[in-house]
Structures are given as C-alpha cells and as structure tokens.
C-alpha atoms as a PDB file:
ATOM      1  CA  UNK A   1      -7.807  -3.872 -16.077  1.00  0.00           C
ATOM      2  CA  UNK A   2      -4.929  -1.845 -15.077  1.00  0.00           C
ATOM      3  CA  UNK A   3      -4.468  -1.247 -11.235  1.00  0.00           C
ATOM      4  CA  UNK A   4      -2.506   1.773 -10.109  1.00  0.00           C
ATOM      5  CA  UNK A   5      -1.297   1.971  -6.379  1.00  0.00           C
ATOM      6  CA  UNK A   6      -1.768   5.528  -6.206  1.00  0.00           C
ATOM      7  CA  UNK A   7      -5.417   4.903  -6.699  1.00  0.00           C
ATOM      8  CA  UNK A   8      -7.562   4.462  -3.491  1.00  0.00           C
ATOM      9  CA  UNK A   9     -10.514   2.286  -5.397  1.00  0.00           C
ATOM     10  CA  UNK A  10      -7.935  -0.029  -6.947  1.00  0.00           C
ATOM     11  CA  UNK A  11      -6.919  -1.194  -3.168  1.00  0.00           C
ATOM     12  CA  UNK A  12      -9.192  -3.528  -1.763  1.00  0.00           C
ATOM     13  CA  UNK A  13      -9.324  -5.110   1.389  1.00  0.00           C
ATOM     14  CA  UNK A  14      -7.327  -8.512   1.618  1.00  0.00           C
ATOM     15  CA  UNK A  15      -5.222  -7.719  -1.470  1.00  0.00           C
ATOM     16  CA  UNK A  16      -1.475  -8.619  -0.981  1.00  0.00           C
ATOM     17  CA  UNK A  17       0.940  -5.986  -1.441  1.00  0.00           C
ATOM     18  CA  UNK A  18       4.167  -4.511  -1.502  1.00  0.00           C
ATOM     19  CA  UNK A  19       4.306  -1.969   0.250  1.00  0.00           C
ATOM     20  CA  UNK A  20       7.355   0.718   1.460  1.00  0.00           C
ATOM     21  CA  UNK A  21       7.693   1.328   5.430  1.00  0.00           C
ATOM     22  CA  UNK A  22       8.348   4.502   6.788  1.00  0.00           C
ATOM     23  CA  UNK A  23      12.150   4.016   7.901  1.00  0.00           C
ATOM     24  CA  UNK A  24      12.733   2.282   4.891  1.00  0.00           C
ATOM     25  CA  UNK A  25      11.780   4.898   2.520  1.00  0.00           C
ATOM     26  CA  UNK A  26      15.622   5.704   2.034  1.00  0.00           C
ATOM     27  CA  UNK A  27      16.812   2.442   0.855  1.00  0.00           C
ATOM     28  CA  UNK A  28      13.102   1.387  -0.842  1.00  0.00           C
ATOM     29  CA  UNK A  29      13.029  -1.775   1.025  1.00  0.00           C
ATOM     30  CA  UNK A  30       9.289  -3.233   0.603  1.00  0.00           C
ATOM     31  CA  UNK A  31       7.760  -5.141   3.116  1.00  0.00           C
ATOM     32  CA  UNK A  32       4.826  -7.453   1.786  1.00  0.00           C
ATOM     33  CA  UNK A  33       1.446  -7.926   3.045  1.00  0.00           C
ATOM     34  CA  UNK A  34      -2.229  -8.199   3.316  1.00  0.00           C
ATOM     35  CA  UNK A  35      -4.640  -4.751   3.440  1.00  0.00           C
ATOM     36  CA  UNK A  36      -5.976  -4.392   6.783  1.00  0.00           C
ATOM     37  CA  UNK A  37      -7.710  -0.804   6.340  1.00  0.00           C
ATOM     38  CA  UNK A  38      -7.016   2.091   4.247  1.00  0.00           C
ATOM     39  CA  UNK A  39      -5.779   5.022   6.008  1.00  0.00           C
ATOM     40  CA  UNK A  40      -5.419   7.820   3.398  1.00  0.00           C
ATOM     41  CA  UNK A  41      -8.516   8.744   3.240  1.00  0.00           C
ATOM     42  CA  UNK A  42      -8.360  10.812  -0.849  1.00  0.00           C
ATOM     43  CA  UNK A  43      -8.834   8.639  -3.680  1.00  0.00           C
ATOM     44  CA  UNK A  44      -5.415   9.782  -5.310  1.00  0.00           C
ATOM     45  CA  UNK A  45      -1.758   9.816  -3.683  1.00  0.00           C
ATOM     46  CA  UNK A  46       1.480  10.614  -5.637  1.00  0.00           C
ATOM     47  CA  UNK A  47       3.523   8.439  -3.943  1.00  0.00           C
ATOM     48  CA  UNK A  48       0.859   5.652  -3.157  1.00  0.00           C
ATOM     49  CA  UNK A  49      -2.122   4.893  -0.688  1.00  0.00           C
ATOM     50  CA  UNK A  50      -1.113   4.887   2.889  1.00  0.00           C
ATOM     51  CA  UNK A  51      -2.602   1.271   4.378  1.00  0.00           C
ATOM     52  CA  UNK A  52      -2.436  -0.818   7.421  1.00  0.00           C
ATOM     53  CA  UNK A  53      -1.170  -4.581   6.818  1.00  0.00           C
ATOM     54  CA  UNK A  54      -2.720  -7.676   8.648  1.00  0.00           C
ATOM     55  CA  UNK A  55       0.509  -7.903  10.802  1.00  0.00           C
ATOM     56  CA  UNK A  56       0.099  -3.959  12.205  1.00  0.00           C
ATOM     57  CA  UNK A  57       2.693  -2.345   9.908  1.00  0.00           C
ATOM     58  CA  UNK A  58       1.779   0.968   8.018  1.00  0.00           C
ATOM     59  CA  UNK A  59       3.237   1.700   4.917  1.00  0.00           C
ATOM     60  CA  UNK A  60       2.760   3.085   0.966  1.00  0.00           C
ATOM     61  CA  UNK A  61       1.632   0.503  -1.341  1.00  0.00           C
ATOM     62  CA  UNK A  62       3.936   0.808  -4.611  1.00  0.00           C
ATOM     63  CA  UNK A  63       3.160  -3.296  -6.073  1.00  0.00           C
ATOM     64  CA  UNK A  64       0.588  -5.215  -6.307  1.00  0.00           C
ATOM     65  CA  UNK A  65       0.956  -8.996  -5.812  1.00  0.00           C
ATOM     66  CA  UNK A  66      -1.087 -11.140  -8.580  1.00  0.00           C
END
C-alpha cells in the first residue's frame, strides 16, 4: 500500500513523521514526531495534512517514518 501525506486517512494516530514547522517552511527543515491529533479537518491537502505532534508542535506532514 502506498501512503500519501496529503491524504487525511493515510495519517493515523501514533504514526511517526516528518513533518515541516511553520517558521521553517523557508529552509524545509523537518522536525520528526509522533501524531497527536489531526487538525485539518478535509481529507486532501496539497501541501500535506496539518497535525499536532506528541511534544505540542504543529506542522505539515511531508514523510512518513517506516
């Protein structure tokens, strides 16, 4: 199965990601993590699903972690 991180449905809960912060979208610096929540709500997103890591950060998921 192929995941896609613009896809809602293919982010669960717990999965460890990449993901890219807010004031790092310039450089593309990813910050890795474990899904807290979802918090785009759609089940599509150009430029990734916006989600909440364990730690607090928000960010755009553009890797998974296998």
């Amino acid at each position: 199965m192929i995941r896609d991180h613009r896809e809602r449905d293919d982010i669960t809960i717990g999965l460890k990601v990449k993901v890219v912060l807010k004031k790092d979208q310039r450089s593309g610096i990813l910050t890795v993590g474990k899904v807290k929540k979802h918090l785009t709500s759609s089940a599509y997103h150009p430029r990734g699903i916006k989600v909440m890591l364990e730690d607090g950060q928000v960010g755009r998921v553009q890797e998974f972690i296998l």
